[in-house]
N, C-alpha and C. Protein backbone atom coordinates (compact mmCIF):
# COMPACT_ATOMS: atom_id res chain seq x y z
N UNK A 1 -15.90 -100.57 71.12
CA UNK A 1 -15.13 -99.36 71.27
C UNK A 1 -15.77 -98.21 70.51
N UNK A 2 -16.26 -98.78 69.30
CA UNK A 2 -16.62 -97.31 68.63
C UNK A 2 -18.13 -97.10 69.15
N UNK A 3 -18.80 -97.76 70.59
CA UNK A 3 -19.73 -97.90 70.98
C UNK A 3 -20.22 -95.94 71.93
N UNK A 4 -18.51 -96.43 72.33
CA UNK A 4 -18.59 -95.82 73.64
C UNK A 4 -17.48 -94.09 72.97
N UNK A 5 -17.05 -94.43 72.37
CA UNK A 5 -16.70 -93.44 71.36
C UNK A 5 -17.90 -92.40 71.35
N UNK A 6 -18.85 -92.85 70.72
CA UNK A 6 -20.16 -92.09 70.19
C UNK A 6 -20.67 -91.76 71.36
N UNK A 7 -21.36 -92.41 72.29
CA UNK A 7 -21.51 -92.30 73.43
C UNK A 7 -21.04 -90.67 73.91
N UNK A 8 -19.68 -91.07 74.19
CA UNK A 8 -18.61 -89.86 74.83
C UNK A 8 -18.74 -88.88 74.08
N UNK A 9 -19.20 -88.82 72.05
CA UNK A 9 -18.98 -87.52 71.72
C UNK A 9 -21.00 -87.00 72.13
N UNK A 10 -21.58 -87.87 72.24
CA UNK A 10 -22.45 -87.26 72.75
C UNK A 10 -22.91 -86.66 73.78
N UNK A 11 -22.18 -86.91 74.79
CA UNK A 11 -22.11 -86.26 76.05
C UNK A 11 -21.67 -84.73 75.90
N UNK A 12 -20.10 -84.85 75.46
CA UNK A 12 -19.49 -84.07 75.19
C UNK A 12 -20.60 -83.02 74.46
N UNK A 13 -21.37 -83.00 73.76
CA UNK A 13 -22.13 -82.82 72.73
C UNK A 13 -23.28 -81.59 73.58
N UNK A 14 -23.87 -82.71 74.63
CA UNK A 14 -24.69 -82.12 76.08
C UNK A 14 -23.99 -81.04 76.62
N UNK A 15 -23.06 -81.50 76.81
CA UNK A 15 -22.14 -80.08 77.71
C UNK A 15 -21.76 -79.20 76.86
N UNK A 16 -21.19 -79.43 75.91
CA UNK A 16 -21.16 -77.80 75.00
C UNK A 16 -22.58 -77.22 74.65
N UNK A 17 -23.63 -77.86 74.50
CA UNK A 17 -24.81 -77.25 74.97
C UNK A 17 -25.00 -76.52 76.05
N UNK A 18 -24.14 -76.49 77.45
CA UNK A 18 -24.82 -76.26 78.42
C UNK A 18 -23.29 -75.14 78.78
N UNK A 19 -22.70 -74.77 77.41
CA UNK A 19 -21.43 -73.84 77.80
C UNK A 19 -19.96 -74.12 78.16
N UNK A 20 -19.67 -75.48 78.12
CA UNK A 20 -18.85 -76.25 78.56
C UNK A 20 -17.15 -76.35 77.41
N UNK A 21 -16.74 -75.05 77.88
CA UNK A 21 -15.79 -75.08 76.95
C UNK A 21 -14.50 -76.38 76.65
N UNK A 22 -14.63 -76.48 77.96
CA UNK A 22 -12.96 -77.91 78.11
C UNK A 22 -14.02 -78.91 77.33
N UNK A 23 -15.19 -78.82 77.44
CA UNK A 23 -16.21 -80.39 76.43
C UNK A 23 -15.84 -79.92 74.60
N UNK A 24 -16.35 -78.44 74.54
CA UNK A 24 -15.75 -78.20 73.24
C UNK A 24 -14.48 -77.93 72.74
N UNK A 25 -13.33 -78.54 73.48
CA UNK A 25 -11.86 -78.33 73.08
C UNK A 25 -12.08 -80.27 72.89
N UNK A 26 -12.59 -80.72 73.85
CA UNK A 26 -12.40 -82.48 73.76
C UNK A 26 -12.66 -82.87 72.48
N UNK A 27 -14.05 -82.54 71.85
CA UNK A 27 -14.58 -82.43 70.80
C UNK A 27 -13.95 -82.55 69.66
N UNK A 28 -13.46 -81.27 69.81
CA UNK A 28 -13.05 -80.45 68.43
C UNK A 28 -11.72 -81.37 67.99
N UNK A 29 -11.02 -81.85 69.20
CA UNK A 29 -9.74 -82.60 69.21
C UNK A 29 -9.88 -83.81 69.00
N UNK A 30 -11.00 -84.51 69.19
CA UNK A 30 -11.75 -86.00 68.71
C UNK A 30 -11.92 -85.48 67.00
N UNK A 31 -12.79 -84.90 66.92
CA UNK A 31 -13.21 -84.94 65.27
C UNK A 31 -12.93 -84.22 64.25
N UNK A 32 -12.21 -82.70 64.69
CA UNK A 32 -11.71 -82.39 63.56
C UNK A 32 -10.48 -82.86 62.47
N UNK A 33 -9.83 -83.77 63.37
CA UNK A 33 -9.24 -84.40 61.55
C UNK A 33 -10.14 -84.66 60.69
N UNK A 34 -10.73 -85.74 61.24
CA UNK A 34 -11.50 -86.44 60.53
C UNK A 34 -12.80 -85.25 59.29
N UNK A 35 -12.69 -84.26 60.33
CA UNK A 35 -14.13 -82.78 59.25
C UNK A 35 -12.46 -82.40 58.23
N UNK A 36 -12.18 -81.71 58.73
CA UNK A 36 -10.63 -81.71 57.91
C UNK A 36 -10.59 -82.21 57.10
N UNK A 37 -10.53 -83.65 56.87
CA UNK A 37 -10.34 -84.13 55.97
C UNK A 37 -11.20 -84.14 54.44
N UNK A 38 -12.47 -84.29 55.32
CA UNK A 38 -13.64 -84.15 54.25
C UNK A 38 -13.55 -82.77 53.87
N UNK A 39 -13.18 -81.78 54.30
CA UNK A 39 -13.52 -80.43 53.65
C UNK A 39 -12.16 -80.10 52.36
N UNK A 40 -11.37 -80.68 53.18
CA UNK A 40 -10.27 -80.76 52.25
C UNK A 40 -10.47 -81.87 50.94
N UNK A 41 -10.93 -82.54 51.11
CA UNK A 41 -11.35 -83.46 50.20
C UNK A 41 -11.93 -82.91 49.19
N UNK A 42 -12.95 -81.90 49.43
CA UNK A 42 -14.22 -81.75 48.49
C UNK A 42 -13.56 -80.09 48.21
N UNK A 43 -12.96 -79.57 48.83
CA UNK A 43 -12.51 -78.16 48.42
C UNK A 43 -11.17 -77.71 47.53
N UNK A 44 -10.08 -79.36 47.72
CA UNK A 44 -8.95 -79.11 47.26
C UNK A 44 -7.77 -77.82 47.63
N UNK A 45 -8.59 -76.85 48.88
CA UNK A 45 -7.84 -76.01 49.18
C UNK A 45 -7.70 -75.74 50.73
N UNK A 46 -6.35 -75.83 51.50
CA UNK A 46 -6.14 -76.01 52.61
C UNK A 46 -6.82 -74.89 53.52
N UNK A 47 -6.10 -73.70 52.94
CA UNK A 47 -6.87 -71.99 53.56
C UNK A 47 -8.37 -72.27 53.57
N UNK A 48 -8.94 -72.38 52.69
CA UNK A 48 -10.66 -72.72 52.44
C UNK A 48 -10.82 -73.48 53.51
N UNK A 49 -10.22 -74.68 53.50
CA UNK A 49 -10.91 -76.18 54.51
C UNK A 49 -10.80 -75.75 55.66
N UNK A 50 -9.34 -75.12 56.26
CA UNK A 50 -9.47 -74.76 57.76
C UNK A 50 -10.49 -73.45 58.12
N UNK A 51 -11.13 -72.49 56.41
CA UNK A 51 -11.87 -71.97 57.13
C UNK A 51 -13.43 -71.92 57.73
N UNK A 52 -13.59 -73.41 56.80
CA UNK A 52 -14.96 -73.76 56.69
C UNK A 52 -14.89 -74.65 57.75
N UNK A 53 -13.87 -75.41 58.63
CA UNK A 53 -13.67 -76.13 59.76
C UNK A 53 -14.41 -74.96 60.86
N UNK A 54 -13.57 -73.99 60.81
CA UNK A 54 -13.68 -72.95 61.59
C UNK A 54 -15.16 -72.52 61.63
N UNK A 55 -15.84 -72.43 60.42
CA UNK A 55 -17.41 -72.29 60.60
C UNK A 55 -18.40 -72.92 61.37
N UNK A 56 -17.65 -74.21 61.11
CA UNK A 56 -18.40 -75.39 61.42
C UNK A 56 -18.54 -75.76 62.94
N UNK A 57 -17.02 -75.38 63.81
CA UNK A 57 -17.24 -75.42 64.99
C UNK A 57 -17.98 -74.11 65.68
N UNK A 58 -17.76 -72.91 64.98
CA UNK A 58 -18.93 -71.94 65.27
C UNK A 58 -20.02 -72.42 65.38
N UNK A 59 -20.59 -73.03 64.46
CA UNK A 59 -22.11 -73.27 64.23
C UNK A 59 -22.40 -74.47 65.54
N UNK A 60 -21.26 -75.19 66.03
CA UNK A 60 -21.41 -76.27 66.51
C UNK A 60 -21.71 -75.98 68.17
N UNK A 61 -21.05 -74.29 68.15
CA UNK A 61 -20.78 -74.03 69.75
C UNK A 61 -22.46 -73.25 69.86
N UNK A 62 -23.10 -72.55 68.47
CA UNK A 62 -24.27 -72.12 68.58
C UNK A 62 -25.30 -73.13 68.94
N UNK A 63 -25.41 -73.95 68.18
CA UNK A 63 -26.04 -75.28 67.89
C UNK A 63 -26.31 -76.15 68.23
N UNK A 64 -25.32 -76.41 69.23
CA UNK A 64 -25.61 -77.76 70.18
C UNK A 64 -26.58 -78.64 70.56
N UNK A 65 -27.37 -77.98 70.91
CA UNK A 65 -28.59 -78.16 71.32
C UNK A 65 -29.62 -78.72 70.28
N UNK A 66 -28.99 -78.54 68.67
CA UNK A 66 -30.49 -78.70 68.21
C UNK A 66 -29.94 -79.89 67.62
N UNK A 67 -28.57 -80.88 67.84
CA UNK A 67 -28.63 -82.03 67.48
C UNK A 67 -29.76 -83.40 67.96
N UNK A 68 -29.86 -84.14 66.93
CA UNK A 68 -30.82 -84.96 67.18
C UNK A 68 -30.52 -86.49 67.21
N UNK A 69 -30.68 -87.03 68.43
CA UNK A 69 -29.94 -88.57 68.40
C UNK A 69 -30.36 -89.61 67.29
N UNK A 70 -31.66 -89.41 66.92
CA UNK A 70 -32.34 -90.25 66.27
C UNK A 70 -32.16 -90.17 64.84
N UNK A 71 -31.12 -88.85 64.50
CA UNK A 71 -30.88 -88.69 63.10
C UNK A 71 -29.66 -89.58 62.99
N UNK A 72 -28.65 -89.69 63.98
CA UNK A 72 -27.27 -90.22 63.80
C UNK A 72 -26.38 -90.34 64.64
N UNK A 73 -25.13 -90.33 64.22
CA UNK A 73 -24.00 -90.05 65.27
C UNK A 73 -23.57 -88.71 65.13
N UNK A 74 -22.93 -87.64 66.25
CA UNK A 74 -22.41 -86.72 66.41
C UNK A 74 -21.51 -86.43 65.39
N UNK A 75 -20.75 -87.40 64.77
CA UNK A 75 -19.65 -87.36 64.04
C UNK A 75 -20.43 -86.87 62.46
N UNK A 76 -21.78 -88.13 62.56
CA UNK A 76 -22.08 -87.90 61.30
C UNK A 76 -23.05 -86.45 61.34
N UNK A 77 -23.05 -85.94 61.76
CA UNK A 77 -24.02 -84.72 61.97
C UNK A 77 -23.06 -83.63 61.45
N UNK A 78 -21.85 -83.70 62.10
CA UNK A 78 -21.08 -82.82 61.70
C UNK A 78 -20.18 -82.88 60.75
N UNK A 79 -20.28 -84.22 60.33
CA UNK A 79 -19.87 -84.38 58.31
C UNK A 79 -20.69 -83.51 57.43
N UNK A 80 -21.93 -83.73 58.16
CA UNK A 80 -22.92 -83.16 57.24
C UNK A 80 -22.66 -82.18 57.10
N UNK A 81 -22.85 -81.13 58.61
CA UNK A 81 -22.24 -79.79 58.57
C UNK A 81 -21.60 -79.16 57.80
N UNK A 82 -20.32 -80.01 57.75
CA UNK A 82 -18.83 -79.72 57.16
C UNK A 82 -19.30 -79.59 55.52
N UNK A 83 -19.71 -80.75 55.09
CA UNK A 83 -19.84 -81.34 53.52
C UNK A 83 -21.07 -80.05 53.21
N UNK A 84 -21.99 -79.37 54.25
CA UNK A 84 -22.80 -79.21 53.23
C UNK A 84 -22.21 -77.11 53.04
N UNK A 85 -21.89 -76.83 54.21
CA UNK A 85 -20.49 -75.44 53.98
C UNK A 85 -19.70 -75.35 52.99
N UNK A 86 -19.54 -76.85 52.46
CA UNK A 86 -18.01 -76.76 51.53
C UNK A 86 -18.60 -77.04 50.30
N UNK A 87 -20.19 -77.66 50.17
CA UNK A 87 -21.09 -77.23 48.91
C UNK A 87 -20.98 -75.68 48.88
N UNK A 88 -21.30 -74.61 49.84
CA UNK A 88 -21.70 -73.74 49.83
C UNK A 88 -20.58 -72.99 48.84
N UNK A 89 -19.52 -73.43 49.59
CA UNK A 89 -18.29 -72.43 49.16
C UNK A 89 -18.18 -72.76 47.99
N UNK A 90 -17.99 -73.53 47.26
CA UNK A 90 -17.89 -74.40 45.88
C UNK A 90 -18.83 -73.50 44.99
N UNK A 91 -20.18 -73.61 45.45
CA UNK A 91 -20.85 -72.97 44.58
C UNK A 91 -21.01 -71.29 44.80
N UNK A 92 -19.94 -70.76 45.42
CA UNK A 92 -19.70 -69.36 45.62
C UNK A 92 -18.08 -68.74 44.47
N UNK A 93 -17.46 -70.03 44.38
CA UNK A 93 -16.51 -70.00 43.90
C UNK A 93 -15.91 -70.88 42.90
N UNK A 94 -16.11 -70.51 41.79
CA UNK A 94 -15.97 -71.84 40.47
C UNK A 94 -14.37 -72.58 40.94
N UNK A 95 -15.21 -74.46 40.56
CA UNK A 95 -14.27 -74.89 41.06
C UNK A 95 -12.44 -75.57 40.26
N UNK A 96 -12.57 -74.46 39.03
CA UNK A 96 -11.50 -74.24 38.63
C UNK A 96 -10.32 -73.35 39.55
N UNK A 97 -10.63 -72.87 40.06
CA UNK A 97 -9.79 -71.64 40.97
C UNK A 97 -9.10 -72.68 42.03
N UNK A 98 -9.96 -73.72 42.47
CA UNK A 98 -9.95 -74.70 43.88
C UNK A 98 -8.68 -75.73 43.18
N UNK A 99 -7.15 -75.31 43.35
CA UNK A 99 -6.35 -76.31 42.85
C UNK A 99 -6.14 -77.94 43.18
N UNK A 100 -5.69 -78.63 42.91
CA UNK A 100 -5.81 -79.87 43.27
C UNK A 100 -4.70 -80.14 43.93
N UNK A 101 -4.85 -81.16 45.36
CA UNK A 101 -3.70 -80.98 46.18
C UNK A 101 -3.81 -82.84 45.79
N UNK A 102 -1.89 -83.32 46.40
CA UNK A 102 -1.38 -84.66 46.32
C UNK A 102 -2.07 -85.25 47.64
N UNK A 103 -1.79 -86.66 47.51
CA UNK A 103 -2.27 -87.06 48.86
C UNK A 103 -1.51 -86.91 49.85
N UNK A 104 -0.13 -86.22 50.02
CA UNK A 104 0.29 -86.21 50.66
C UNK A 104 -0.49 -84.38 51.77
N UNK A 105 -1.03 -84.03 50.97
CA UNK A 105 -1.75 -82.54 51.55
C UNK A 105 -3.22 -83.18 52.02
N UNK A 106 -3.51 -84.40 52.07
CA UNK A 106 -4.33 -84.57 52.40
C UNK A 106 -4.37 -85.47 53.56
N UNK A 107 -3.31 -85.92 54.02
CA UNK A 107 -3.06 -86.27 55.46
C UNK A 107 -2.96 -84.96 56.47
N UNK A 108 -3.15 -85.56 57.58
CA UNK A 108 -3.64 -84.64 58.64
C UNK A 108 -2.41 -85.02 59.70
N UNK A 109 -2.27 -84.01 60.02
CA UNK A 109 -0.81 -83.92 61.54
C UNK A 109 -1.32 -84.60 62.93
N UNK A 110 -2.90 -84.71 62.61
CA UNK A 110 -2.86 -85.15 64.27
C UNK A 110 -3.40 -86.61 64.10
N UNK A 111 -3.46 -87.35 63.03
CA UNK A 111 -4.09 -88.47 62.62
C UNK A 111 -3.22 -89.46 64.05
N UNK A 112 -3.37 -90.42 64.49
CA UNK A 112 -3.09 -91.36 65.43
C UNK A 112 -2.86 -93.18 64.53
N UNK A 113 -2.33 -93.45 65.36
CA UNK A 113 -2.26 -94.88 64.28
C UNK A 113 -3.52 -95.58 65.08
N UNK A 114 -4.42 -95.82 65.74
CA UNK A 114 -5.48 -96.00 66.17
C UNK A 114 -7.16 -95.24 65.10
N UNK A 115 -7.07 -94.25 65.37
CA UNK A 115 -7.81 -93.31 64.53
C UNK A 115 -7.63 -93.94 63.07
N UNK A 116 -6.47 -94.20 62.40
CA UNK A 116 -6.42 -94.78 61.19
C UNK A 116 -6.56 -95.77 60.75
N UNK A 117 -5.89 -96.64 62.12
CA UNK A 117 -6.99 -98.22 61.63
C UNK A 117 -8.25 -98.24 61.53
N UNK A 118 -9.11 -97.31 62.90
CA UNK A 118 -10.41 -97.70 63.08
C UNK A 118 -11.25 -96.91 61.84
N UNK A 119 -10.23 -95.98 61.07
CA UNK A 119 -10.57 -95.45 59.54
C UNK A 119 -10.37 -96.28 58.66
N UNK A 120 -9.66 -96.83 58.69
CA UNK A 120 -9.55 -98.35 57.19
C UNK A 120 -10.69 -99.32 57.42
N UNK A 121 -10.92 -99.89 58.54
CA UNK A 121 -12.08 -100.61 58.90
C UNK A 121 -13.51 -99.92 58.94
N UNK A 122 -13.30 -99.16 58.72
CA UNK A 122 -15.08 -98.10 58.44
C UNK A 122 -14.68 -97.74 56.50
N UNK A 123 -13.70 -97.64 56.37
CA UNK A 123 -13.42 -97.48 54.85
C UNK A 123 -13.66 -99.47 54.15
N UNK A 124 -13.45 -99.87 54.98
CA UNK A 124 -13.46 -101.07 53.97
C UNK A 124 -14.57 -101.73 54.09
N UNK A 125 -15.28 -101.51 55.01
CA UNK A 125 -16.72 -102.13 55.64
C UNK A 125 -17.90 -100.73 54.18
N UNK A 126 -17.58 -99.76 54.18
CA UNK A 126 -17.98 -98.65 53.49
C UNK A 126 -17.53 -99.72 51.78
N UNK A 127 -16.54 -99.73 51.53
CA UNK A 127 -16.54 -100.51 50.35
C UNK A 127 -17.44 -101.26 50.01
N UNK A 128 -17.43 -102.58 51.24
CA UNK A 128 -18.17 -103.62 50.77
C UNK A 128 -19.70 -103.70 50.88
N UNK A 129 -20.30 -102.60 51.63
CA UNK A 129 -21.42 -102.01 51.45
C UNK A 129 -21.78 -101.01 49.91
N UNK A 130 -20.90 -100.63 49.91
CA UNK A 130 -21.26 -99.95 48.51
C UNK A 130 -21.37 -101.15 47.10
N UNK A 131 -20.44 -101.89 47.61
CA UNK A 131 -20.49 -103.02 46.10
C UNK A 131 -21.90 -103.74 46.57
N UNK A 132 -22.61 -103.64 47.10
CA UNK A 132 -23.51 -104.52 47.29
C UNK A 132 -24.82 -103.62 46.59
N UNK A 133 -24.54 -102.45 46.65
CA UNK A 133 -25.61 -101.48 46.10
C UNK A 133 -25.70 -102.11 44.61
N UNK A 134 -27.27 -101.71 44.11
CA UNK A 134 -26.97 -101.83 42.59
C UNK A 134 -26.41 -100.34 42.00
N UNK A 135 -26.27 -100.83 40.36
CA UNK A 135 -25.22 -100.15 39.82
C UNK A 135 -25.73 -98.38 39.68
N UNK A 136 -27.13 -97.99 39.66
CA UNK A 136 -27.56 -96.92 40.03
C UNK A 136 -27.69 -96.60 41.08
N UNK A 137 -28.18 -97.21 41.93
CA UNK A 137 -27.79 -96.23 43.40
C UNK A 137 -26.28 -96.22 43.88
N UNK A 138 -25.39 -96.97 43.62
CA UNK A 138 -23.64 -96.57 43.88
C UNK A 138 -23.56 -95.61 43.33
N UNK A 139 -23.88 -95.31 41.82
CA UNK A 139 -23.71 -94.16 41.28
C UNK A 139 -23.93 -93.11 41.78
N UNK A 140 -25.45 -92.99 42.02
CA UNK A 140 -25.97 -91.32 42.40
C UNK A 140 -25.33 -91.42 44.03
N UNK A 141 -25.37 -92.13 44.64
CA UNK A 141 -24.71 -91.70 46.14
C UNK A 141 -23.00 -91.32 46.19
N UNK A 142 -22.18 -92.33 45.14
CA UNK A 142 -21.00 -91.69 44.89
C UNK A 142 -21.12 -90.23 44.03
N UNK A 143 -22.02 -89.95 43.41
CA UNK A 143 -21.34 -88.42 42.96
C UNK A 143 -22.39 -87.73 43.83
N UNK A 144 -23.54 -87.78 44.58
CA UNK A 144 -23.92 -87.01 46.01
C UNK A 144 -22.70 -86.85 47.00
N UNK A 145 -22.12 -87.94 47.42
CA UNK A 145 -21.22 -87.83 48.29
C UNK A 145 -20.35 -87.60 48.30
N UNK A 146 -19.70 -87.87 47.35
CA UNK A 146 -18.23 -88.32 47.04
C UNK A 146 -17.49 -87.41 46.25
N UNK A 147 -18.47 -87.09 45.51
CA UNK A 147 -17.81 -85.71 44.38
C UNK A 147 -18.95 -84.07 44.85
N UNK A 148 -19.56 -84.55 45.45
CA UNK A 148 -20.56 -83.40 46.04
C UNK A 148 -21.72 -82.85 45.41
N UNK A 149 -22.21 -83.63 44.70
CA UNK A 149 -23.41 -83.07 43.80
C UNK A 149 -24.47 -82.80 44.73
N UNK A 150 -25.50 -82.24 43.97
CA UNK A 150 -26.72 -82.22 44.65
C UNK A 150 -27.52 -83.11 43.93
N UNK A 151 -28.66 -83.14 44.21
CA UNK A 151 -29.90 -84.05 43.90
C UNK A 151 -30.05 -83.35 42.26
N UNK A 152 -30.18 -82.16 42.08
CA UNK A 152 -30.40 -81.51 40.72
C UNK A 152 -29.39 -81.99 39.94
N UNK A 153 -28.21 -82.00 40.58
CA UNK A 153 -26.52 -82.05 39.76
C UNK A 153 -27.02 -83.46 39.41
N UNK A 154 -26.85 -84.40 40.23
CA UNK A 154 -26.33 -86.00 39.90
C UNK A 154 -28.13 -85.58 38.81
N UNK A 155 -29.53 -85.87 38.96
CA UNK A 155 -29.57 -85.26 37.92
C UNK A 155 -29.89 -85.38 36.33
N UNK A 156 -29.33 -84.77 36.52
CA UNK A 156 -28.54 -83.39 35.13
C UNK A 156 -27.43 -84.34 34.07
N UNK A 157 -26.62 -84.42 35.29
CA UNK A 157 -25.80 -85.27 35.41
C UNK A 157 -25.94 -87.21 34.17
N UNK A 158 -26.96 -87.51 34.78
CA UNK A 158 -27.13 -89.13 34.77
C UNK A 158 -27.92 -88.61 33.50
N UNK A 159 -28.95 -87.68 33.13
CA UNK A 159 -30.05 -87.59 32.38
C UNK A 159 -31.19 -88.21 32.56
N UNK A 160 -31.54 -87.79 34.35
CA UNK A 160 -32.75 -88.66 34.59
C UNK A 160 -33.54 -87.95 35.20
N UNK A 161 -34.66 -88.20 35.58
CA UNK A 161 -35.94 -87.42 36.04
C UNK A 161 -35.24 -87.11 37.56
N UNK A 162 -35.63 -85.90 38.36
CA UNK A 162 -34.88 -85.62 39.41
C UNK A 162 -35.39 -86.54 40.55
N UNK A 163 -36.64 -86.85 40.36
CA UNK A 163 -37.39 -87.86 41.29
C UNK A 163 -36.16 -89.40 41.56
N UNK A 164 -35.80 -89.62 40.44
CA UNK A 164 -35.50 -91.06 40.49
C UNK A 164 -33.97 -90.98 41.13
N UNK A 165 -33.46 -89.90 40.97
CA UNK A 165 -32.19 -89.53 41.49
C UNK A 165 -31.95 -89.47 43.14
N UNK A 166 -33.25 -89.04 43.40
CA UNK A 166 -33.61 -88.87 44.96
C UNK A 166 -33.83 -90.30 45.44
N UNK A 167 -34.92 -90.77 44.82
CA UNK A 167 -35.02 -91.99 45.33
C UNK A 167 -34.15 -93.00 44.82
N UNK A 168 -32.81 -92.95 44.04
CA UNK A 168 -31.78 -93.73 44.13
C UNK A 168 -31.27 -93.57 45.43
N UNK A 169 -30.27 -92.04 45.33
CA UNK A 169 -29.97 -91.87 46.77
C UNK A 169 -29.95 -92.17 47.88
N UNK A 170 -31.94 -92.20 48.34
CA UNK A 170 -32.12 -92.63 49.57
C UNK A 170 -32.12 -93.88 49.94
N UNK A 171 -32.20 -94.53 48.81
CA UNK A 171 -32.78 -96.25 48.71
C UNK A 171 -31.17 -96.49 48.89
N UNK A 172 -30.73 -96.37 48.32
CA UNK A 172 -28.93 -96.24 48.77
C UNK A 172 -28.29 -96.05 50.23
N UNK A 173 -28.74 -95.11 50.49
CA UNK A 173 -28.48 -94.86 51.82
C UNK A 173 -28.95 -95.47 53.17
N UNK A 174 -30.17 -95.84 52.67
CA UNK A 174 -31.23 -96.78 53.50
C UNK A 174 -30.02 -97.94 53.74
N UNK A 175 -30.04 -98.40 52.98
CA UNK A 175 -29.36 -99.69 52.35
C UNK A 175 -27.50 -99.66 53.12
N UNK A 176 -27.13 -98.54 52.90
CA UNK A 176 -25.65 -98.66 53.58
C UNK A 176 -25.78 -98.27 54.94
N UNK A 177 -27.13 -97.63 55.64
CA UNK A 177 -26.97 -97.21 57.30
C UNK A 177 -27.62 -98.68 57.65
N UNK A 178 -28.00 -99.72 57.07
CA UNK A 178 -28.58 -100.78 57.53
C UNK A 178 -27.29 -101.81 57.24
N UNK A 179 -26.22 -101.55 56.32
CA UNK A 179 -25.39 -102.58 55.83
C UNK A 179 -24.12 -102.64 57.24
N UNK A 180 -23.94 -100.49 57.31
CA UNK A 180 -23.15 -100.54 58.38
C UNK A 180 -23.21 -100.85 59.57
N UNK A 181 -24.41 -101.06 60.10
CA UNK A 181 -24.90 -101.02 61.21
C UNK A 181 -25.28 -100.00 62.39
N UNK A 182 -25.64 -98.78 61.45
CA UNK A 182 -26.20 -97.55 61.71
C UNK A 182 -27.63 -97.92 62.40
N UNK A 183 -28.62 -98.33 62.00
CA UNK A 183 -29.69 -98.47 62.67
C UNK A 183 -29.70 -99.28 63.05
């Protein structure tokens, strides 16, 4: 199922390339909880998240075209998107100002009880890939990802040469797109 999922947002993906507005309403209605969520996650502020959502499908209706299959899935392309806008804003705006919301502000209105299982089972498969990492690369990929650092931040951060931070990271990442069954 989540075969043909990807599949479909890639199509979808083709045709908003080619101007296809009812493809970019399908879209936007497939994955923006899920960008939602992450922006809200990393921004702590609702106004902010829906407006960096809002960027993101801008960029997405410009853009289309220059996605690349061989980098990922559609979904994950536009995490990236999302996550790397809501770096932007963060570092435009100290993140004392960015209040902290309950989890209850961090559920989404259009979530599905489908959508949320097939989210616990990518969350728990994501767990047990991460415990398998060693104890430095969980690290630098949880505060890359998870808390939003950059390569300089985590770092700075750990007190380590910026080289080794990178190549935690990637060796990390290598390691969880091969654990999930990304490549």
């Amino acid at each position: 199922m989540m075969f043909a999922q990807l599949a479909d947002e890639r199509t979808l993906l083709l045709q908003i390339g080619q101007g296809d507005r009812q493809a970019f309403r399908q879209l936007y209605d497939q994955t923006s909880p899920h960008l939602f969520a992450v922006a809200l996650r990393l921004l702590r502020k609702r106004d902010i998240a829906e407006e960096v959502l809002q960027e993101v499908f801008l960029t997405l209706w410009h853009a289309a075209d220059q996605y690349d299959t061989e980098r990922g899935s559609v979904r994950t392309w536009l995490s990236t998107i999302t996550r790397n806008r809501c770096i932007d804003r963060i570092r435009r705006a100290p993140v004392e100002t960015l209040p902290l919301l309950d989890d209850d502000a961090l559920a989404s209105e259009k979530d599905d009880p489908l959508t949320h299982v097939l989210d616990q089972d990518h969350h728990a498969l994501l767990s047990v890939c991460l415990g398998e990492l060693d104890e430095q690369q969980r690290h630098c990929v949880s505060l890359a990802f998870f808390d939003g650092m950059t390569h300089q931040e985590v770092a700075t951060h750990l007190t380590v040469p910026l080289g080794s931070a990178k190549t935690w990271i990637r060796r990390g990442l290598d390691f969880l797109k091969k654990c999930m069954g990304a490549v």
